[in-house]
N, C-alpha and C. Protein backbone atom coordinates (compact mmCIF):
# COMPACT_ATOMS: atom_id res chain seq x y z
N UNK A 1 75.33 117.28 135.85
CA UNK A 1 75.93 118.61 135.89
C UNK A 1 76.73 118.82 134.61
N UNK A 2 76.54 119.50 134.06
CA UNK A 2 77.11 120.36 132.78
C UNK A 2 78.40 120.77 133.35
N UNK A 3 79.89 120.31 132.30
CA UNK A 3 81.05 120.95 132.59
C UNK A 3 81.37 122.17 131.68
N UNK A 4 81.58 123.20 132.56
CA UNK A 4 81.42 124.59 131.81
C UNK A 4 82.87 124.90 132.21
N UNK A 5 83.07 125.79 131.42
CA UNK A 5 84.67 126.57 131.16
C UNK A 5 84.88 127.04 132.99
N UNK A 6 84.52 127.45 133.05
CA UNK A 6 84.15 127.79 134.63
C UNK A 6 84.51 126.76 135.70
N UNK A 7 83.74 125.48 135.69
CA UNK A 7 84.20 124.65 136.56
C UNK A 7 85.70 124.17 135.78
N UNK A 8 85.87 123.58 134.88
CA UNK A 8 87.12 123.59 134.00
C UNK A 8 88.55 124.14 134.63
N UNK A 9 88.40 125.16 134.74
CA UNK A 9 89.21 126.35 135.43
C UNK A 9 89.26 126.09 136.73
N UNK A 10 88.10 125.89 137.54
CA UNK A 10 87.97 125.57 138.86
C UNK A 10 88.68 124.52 139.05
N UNK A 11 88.51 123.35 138.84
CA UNK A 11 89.35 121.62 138.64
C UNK A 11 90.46 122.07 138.58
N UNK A 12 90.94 122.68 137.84
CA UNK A 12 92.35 122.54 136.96
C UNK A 12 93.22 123.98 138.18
N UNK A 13 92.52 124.61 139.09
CA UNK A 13 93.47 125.24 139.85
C UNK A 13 93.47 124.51 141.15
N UNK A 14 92.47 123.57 141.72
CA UNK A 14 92.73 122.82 142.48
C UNK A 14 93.90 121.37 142.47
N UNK A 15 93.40 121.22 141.05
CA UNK A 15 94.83 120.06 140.64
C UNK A 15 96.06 120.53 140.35
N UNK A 16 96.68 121.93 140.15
CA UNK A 16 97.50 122.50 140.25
C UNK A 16 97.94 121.79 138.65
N UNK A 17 97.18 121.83 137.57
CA UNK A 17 97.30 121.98 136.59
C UNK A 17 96.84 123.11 135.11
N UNK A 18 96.95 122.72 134.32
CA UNK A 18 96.72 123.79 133.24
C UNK A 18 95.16 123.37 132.80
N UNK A 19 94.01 124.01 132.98
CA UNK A 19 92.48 123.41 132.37
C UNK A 19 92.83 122.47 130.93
N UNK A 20 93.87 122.71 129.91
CA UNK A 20 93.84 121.88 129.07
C UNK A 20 94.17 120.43 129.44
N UNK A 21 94.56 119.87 130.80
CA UNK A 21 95.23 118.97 131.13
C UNK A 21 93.42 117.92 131.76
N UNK A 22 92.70 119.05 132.12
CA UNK A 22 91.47 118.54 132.49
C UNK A 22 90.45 117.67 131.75
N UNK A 23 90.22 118.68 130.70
CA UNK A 23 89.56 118.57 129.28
C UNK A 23 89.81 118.86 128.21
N UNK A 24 90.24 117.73 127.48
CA UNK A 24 90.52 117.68 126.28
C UNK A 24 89.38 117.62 125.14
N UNK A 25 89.32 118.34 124.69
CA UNK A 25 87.96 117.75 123.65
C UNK A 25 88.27 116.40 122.71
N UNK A 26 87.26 115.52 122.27
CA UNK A 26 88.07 114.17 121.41
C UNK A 26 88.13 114.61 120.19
N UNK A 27 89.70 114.11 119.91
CA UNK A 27 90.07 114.36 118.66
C UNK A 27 88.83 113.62 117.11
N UNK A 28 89.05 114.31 115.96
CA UNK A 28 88.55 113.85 115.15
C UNK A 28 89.09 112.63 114.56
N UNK A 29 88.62 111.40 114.52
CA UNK A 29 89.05 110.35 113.86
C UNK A 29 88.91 110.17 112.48
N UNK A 30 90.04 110.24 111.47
CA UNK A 30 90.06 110.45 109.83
C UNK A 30 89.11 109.18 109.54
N UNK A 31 88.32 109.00 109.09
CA UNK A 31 87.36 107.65 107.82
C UNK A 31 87.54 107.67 106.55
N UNK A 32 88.01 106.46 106.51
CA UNK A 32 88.11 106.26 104.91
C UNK A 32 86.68 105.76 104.49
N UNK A 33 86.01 106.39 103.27
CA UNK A 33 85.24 105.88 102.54
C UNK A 33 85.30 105.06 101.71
N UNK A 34 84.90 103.77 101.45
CA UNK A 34 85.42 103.03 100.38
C UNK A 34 84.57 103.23 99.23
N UNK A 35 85.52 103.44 98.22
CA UNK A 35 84.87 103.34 96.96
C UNK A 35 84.53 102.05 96.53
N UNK A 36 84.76 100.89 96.92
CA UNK A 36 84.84 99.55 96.46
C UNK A 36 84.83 98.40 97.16
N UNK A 37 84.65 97.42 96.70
CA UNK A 37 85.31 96.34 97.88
C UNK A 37 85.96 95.42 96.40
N UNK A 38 86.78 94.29 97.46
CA UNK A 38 87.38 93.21 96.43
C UNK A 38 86.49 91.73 96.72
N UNK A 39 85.80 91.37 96.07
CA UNK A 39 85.75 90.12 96.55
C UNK A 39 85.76 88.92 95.59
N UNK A 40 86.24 87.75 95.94
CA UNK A 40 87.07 86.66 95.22
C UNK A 40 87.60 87.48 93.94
N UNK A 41 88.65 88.06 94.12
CA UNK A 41 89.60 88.82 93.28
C UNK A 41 88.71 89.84 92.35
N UNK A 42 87.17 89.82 92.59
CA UNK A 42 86.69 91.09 91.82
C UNK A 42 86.29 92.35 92.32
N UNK A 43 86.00 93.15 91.78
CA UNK A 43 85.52 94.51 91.96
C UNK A 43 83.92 94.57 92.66
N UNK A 44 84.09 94.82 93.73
CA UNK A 44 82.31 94.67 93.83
C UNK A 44 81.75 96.32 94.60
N UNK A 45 81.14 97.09 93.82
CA UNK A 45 80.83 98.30 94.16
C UNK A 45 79.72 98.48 95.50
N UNK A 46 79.77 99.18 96.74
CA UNK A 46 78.87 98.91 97.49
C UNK A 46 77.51 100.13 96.89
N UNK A 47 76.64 100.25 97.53
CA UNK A 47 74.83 101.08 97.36
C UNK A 47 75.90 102.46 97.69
N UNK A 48 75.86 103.72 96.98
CA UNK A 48 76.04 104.47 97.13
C UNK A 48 74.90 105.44 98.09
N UNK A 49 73.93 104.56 99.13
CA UNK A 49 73.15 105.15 99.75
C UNK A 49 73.97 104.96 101.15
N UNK A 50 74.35 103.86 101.08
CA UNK A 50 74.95 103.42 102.26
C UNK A 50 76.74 102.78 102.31
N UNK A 51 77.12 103.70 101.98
CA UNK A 51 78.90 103.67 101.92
C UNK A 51 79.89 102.77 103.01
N UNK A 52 80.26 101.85 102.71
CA UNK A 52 80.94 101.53 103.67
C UNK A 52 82.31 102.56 103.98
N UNK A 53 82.67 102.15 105.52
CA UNK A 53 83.79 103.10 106.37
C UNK A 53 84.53 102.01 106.95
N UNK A 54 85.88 102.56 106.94
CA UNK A 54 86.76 102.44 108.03
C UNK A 54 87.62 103.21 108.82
N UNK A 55 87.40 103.21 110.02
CA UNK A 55 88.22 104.60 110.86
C UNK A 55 89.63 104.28 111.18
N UNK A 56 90.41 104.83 110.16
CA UNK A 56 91.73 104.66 110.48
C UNK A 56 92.71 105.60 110.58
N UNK A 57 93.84 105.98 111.01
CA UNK A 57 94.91 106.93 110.57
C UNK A 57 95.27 107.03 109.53
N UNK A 58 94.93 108.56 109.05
CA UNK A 58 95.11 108.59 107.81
C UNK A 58 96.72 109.39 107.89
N UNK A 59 97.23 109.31 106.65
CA UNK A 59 98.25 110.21 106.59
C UNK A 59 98.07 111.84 106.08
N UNK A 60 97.05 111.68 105.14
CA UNK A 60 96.94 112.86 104.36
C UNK A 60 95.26 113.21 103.92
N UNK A 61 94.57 113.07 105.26
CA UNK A 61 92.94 113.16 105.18
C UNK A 61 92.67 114.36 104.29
N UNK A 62 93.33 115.41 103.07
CA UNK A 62 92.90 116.00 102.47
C UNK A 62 93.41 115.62 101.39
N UNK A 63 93.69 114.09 100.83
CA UNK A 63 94.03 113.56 99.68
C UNK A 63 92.88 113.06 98.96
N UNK A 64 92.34 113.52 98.09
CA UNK A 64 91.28 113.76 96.72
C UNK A 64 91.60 112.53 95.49
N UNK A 65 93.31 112.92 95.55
CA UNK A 65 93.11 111.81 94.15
C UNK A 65 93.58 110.22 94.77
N UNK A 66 93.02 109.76 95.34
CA UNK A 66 93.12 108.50 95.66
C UNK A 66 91.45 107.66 96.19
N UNK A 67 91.33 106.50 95.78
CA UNK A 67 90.02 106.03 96.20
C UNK A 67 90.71 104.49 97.02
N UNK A 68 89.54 104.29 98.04
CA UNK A 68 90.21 103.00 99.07
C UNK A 68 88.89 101.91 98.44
N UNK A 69 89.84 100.52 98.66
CA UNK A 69 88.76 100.04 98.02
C UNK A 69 88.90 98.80 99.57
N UNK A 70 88.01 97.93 99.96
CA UNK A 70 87.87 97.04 101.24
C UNK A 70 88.45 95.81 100.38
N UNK A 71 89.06 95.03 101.22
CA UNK A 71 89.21 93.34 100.85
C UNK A 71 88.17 92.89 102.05
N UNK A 72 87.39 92.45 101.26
CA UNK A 72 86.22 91.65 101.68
C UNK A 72 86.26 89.71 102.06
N UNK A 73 88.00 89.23 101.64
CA UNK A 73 88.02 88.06 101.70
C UNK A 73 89.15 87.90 101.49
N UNK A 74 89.88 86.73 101.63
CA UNK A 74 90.96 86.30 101.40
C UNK A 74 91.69 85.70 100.36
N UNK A 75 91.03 86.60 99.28
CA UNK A 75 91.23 86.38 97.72
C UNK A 75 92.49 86.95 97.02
N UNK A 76 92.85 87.90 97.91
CA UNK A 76 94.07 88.89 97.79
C UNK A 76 95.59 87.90 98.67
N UNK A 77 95.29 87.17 99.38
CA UNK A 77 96.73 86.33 99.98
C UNK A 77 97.42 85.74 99.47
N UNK A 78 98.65 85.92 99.52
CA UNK A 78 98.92 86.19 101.33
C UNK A 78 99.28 87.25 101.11
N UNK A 79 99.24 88.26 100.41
CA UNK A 79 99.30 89.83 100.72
C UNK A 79 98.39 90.58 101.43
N UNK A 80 97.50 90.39 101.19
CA UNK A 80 96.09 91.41 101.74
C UNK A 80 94.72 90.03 102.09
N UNK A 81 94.43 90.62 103.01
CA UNK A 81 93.35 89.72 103.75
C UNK A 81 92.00 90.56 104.40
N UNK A 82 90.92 89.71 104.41
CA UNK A 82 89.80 90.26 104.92
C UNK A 82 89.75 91.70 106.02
N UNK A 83 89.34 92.43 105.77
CA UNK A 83 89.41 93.93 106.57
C UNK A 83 90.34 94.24 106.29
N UNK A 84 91.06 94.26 105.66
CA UNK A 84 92.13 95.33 105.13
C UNK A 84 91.89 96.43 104.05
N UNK A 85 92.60 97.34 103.91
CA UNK A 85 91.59 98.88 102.70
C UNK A 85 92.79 99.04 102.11
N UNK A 86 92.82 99.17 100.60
CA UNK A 86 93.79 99.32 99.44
C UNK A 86 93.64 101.25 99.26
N UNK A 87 94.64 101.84 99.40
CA UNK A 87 94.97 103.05 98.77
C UNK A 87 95.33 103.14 97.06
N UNK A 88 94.49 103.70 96.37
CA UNK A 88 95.19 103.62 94.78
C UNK A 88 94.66 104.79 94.38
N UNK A 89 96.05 105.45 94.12
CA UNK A 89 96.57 106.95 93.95
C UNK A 89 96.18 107.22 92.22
N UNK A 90 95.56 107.89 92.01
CA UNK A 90 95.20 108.65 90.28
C UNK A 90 96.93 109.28 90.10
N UNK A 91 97.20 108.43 88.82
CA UNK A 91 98.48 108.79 88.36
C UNK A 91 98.72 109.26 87.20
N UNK A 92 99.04 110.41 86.18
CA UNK A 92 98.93 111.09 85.50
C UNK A 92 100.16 111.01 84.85
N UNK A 93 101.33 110.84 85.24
CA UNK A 93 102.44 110.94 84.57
C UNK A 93 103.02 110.13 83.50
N UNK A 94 103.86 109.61 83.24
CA UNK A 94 104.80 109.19 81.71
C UNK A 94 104.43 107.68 82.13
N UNK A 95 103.11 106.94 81.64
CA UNK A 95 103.10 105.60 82.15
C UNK A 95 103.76 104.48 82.15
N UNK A 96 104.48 104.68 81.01
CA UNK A 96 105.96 104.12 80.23
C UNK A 96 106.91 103.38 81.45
N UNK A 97 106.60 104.93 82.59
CA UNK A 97 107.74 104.36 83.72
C UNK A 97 107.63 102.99 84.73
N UNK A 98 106.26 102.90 84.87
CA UNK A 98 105.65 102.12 85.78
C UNK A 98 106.40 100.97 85.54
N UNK A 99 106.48 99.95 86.53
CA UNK A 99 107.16 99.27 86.19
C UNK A 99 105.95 97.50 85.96
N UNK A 100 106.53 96.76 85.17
CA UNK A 100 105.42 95.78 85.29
C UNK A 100 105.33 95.02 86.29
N UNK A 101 103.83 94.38 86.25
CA UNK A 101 103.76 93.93 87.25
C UNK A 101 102.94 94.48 89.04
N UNK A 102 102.99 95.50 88.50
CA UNK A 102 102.44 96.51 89.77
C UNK A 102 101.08 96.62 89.95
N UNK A 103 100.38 96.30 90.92
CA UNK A 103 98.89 96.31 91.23
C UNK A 103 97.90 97.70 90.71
N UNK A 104 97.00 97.66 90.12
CA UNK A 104 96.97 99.00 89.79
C UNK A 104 95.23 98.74 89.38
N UNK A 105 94.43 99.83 89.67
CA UNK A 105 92.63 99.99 89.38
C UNK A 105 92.46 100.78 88.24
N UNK A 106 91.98 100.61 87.09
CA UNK A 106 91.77 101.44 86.13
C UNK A 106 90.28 101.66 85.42
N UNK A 107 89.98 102.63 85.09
CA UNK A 107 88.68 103.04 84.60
C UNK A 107 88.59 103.07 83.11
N UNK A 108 88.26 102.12 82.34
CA UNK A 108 88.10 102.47 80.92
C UNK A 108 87.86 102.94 80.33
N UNK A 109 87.82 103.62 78.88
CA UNK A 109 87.37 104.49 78.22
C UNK A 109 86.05 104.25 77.93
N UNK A 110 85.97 102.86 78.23
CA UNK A 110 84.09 102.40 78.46
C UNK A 110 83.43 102.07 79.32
N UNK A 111 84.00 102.77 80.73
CA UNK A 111 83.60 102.69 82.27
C UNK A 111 83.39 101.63 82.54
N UNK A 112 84.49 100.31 82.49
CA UNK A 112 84.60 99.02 83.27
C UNK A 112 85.45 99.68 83.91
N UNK A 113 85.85 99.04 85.13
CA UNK A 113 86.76 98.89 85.95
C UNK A 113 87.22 97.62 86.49
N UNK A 114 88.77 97.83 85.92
CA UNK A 114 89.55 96.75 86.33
C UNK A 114 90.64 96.94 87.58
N UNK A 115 90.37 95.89 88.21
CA UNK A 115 91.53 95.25 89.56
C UNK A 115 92.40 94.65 89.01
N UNK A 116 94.15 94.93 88.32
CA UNK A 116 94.60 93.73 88.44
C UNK A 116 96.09 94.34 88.55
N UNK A 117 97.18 93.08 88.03
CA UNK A 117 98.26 93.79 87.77
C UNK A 117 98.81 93.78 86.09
N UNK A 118 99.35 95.04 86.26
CA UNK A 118 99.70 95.86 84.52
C UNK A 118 101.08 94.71 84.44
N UNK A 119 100.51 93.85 83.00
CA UNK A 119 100.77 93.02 82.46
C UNK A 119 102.08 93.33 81.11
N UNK A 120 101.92 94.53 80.54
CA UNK A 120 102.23 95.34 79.51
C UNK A 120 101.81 96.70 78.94
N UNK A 121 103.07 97.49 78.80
CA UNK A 121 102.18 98.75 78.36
C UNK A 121 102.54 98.94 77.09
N UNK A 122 101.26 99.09 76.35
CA UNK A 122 101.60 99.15 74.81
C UNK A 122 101.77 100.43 74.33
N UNK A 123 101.09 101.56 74.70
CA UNK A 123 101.43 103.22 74.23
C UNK A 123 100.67 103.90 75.47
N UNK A 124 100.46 104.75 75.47
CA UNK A 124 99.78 106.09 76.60
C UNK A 124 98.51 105.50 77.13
N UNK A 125 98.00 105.25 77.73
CA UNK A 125 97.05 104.89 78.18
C UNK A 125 96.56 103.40 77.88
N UNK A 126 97.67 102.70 77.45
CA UNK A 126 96.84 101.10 76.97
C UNK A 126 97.68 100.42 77.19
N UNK A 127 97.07 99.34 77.93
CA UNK A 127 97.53 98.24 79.04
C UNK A 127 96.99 96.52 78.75
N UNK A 128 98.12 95.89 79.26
CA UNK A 128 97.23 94.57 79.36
C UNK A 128 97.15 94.39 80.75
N UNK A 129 95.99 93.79 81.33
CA UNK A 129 95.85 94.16 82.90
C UNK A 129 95.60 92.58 83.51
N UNK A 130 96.07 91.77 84.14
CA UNK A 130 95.50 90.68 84.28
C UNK A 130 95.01 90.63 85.35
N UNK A 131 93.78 90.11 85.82
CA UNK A 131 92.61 90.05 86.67
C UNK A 131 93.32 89.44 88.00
N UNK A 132 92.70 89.44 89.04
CA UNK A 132 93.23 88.77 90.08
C UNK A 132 92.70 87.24 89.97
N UNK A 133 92.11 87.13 89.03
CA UNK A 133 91.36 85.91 88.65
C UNK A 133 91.71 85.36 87.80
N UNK A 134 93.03 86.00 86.97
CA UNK A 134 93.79 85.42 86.15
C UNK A 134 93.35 85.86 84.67
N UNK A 135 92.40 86.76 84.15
CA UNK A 135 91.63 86.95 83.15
C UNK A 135 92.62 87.91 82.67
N UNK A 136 93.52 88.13 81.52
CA UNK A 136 94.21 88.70 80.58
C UNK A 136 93.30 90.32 79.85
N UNK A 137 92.75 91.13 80.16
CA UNK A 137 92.46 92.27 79.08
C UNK A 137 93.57 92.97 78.67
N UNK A 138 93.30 92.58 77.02
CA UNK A 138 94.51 92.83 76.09
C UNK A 138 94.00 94.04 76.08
N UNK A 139 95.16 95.32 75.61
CA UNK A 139 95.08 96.59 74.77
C UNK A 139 94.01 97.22 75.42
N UNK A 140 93.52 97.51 76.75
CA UNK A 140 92.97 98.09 77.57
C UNK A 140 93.07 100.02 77.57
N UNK A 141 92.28 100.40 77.13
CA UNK A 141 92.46 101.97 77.14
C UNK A 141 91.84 102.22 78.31
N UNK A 142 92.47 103.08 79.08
CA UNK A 142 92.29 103.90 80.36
C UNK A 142 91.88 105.06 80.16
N UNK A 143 91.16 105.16 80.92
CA UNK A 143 90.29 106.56 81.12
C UNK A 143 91.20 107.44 82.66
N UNK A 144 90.83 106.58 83.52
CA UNK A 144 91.70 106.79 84.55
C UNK A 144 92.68 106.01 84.98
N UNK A 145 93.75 106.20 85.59
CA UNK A 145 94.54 104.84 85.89
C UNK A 145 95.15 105.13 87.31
N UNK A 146 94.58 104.05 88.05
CA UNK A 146 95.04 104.77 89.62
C UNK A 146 96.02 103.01 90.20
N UNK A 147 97.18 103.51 90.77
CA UNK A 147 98.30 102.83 90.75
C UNK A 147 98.15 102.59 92.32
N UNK A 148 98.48 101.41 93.00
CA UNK A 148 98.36 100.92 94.26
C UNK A 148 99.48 101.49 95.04
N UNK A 149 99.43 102.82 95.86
CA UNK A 149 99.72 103.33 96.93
C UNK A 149 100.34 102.97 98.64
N UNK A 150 99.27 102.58 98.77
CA UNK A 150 98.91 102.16 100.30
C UNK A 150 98.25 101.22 100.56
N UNK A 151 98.43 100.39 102.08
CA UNK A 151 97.14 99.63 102.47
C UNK A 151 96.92 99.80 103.98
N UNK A 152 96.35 99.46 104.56
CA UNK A 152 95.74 100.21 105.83
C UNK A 152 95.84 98.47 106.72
N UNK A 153 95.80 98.12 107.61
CA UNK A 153 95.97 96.48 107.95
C UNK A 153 95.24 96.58 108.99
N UNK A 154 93.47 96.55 108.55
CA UNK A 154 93.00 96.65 110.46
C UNK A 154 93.11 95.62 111.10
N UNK A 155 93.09 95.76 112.62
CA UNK A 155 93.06 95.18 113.94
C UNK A 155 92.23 94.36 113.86
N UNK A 156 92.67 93.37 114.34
CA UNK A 156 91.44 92.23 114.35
C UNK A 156 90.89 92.19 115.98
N UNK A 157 89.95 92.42 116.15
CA UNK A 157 90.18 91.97 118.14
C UNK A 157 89.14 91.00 118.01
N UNK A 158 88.96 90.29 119.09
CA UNK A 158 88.68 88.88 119.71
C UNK A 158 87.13 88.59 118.86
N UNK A 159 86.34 89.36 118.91
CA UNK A 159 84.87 88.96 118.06
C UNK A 159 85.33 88.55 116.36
N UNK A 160 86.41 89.41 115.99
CA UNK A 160 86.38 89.33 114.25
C UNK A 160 87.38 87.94 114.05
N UNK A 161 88.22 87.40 115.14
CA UNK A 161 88.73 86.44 115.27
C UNK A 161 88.09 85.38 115.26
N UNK A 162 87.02 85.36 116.35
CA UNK A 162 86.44 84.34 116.35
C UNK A 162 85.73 84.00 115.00
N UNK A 163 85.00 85.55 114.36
CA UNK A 163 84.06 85.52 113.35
C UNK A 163 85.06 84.48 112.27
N UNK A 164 85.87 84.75 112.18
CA UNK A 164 87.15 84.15 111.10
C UNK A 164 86.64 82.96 110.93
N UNK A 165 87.75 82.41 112.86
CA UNK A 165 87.55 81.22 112.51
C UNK A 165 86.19 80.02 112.46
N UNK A 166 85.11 80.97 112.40
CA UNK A 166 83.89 80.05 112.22
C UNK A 166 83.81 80.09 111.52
N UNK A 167 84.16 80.93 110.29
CA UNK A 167 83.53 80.91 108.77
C UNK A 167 84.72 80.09 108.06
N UNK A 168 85.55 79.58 108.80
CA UNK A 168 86.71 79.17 108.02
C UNK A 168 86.61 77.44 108.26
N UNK A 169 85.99 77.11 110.11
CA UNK A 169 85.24 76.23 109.72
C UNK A 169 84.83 75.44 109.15
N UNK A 170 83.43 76.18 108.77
CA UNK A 170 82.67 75.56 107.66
C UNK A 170 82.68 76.08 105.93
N UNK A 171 83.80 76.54 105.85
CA UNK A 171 84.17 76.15 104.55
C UNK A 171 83.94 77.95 104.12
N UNK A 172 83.14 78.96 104.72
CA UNK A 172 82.23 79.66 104.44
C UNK A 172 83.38 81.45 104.40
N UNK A 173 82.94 82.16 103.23
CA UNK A 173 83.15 83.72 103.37
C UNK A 173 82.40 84.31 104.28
N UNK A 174 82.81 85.19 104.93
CA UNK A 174 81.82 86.17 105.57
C UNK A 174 81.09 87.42 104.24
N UNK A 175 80.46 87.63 104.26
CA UNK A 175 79.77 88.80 103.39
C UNK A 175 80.36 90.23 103.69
């Protein structure tokens, strides 16, 4: 049987409530798209045919200048760990201010992209960035420079637990 506005109304004067109390329609759940993932401290881009998601609360689901990138492993600890999603905000202002040291994704003027933290800033757009892998790029010109924001900390429930600790086990990453 099909619930129509009609029965809706009907329910909801027998329960001596308001029809909105009956049927609620389900809310929309915000998804983050990831632009990226991290894995063993690098940048690893997924098939732009098939995007990875995570459905989380967003704060500001009509925020444009920010891209989420996945931690894919436990290369980021003890700060950030497997299933967790990095917010990094496109920042435009006096870069001078930033302070060192701060996690930050940048796009080069020769479309690499680096993960690391800003090491030194030498003038407007040029950085030394060191890798999460420890790799130093001196005098780095930015094309874009997007500064670490947010992180999102998903839920682990009982299957991704277990998944853990089997891959941890035998020595092994999950993919």
């Amino acid at each position: 049987m099909q619930l129509t506005s009609k029965w809706i109304h009907r329910i909801a004067e027998a329960l001596e409530v308001h029809p909105g109390d009956v049927f609620q329609p389900p809310q929309a759940v915000p998804i983050i798209w990831l632009y990226g993932s991290i894995k063993r401290g690098n940048l690893a881009n997924f098939e732009p045919t098939n995007p990875e998601r995570y459905v989380v609360p967003l704060d500001d689901p009509e925020d444009t200048a920010s891209v989420w990138l996945g931690v894919m492993d436990d290369s980021l600890a003890p700060f950030f760990h497997w299933g967790d999603a990095l917010r990094f905000t496109s920042y435009y202002e006096d870069i001078h201010t930033i302070a060192e040291g701060r996690l930050v994704f940048i796009t080069t003027d020769d479309g690499r992209e680096i993960l690391g933290t800003l090491e030194k800033v030498h003038a407007e757009f040029v950085f030394d960035i060191r890798t999460m892998t420890g790799v130093v790029h001196k005098g780095v010109k930015s094309k874009l420079f997007r500064l670490f924001t947010a992180a999102q900390v998903r839920a682990l429930d009982d299957e991704t637990v277990e998944l853990i600790e089997k891959y941890s086990r035998n020595g092994l990453l999950p993919d």
